[in-house]
C-alpha atoms as a PDB file:
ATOM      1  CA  UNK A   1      -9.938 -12.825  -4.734  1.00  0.00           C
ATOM      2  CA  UNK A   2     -13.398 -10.933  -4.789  1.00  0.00           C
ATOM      3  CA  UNK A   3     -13.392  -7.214  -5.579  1.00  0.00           C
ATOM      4  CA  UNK A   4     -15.094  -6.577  -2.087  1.00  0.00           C
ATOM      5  CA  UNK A   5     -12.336  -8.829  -0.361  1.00  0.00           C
ATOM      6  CA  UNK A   6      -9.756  -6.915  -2.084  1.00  0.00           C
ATOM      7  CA  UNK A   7     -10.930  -3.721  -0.696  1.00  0.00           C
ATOM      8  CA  UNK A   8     -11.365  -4.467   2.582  1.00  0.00           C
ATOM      9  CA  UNK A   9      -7.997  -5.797   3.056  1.00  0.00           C
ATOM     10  CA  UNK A  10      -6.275  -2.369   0.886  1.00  0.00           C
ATOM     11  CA  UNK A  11      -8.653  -0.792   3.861  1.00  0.00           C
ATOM     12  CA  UNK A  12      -7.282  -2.428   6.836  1.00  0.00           C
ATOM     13  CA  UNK A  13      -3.603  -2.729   5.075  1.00  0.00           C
ATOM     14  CA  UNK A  14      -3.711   1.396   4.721  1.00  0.00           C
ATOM     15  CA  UNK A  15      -5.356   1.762   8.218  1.00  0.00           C
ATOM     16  CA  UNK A  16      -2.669  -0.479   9.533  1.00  0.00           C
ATOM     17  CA  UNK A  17       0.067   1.407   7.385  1.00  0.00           C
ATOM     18  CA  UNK A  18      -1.229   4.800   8.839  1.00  0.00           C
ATOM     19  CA  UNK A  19      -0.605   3.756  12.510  1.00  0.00           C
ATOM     20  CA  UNK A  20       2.406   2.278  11.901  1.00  0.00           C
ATOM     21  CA  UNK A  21       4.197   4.968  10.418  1.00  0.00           C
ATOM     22  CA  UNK A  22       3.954   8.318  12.565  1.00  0.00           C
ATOM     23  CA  UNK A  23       2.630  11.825  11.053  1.00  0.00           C
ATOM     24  CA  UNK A  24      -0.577  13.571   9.748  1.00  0.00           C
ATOM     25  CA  UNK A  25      -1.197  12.123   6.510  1.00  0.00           C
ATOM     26  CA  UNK A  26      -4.117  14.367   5.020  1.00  0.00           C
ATOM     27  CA  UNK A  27      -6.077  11.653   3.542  1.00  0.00           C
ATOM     28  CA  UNK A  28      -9.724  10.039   4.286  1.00  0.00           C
ATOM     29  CA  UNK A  29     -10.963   6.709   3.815  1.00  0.00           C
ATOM     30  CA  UNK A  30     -11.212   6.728   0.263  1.00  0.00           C
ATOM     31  CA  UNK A  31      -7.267   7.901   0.552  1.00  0.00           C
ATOM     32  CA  UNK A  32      -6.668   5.280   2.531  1.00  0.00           C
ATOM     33  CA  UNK A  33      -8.325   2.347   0.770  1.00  0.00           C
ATOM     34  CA  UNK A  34      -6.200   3.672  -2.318  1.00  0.00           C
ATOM     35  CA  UNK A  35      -3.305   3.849  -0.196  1.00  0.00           C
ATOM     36  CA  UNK A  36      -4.191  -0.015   0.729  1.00  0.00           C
ATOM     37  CA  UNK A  37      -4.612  -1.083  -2.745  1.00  0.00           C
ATOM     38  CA  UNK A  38      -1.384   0.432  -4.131  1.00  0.00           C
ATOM     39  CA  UNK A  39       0.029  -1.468  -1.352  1.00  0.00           C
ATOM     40  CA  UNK A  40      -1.306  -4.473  -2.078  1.00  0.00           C
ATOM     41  CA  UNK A  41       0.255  -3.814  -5.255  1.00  0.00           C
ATOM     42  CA  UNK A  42       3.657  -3.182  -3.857  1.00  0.00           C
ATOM     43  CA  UNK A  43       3.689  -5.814  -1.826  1.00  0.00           C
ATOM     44  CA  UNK A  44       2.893  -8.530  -4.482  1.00  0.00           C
ATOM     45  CA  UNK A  45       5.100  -7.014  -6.727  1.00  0.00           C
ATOM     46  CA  UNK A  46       8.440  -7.222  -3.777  1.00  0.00           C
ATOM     47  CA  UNK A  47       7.405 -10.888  -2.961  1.00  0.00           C
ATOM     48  CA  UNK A  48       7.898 -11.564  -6.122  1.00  0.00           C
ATOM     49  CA  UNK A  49      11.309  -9.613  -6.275  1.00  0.00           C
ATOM     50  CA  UNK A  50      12.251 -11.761  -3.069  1.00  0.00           C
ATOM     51  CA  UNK A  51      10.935 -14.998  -3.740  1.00  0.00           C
ATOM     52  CA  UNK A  52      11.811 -15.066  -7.503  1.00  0.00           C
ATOM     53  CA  UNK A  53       8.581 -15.280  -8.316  1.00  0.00           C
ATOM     54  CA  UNK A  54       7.295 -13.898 -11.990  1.00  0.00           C
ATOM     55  CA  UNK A  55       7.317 -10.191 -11.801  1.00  0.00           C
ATOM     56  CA  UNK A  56       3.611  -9.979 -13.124  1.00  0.00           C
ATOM     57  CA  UNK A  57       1.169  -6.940 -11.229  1.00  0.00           C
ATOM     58  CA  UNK A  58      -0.848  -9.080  -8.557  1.00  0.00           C
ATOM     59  CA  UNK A  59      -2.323  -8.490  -5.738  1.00  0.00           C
ATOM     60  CA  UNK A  60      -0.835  -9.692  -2.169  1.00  0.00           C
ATOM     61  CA  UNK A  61      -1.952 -11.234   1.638  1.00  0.00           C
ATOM     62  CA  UNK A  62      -2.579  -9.061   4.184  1.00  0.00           C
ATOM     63  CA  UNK A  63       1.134  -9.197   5.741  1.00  0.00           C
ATOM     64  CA  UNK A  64       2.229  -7.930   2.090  1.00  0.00           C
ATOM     65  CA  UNK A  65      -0.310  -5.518   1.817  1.00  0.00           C
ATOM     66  CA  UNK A  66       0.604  -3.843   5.143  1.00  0.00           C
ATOM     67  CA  UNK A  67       4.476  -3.859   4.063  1.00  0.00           C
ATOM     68  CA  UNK A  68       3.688  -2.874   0.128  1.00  0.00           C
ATOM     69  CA  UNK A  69       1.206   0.235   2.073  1.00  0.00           C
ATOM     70  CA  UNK A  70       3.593   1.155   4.292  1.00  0.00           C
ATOM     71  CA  UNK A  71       6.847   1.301   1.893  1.00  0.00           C
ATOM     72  CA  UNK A  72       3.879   3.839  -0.616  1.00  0.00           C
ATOM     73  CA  UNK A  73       3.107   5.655   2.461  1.00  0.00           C
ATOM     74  CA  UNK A  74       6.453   6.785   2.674  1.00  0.00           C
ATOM     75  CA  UNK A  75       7.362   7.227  -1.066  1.00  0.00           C
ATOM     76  CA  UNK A  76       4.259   9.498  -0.869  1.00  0.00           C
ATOM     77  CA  UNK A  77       5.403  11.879   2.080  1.00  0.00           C
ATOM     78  CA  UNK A  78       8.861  11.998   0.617  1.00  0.00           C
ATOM     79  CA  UNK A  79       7.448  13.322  -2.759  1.00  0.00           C
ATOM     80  CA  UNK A  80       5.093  15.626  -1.079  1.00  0.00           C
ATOM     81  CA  UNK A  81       7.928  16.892   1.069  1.00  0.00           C
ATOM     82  CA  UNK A  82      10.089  17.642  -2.256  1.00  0.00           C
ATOM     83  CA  UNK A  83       6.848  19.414  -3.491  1.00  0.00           C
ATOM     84  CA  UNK A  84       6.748  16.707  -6.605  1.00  0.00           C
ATOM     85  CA  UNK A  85       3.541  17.036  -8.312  1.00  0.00           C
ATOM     86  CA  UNK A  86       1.865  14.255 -10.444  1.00  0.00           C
END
């Protein structure tokens, strides 16, 4: 996958991930491309877990994307809600 595909679908999976999931989330559009990408991430990553695939870092589709985003989006608000800093 391109580099510029890859963003744009970490943009639209963290867009998608930030209306799905209720709340102010401080964040701009570089936040939310990162929040994409992770997801992307994440979501390769538990398709793997499911589908026994090889547990290698890869990216994922958009429908994994928006999953791996919106599973990051919350791990992020329930650190920031503990007041866990990196």
């Amino acid at each position: 996958m391109g580099i510029i595909t890859f963003l744009i679908v970490g943009l639209i999976a963290g867009f998608v991930a930030r209306l799905v999931v209720p709340g102010d989330d401080p964040m701009g559009l570089v936040g939310t491309l990162v929040l994409g990408v992770i997801g992307s991430f994440v979501g390769g990553f538990l398709s793997a877990l499911v589908f026994a695939g090889d547990l290698e870092l890869s990216a994922s589709g958009i429908v994994g994307s928006i999953v791996g985003a919106i599973v990051a989006l919350l791990v992020y608000r329930f650190a920031a809600s503990r007041g866990v800093t990196a």
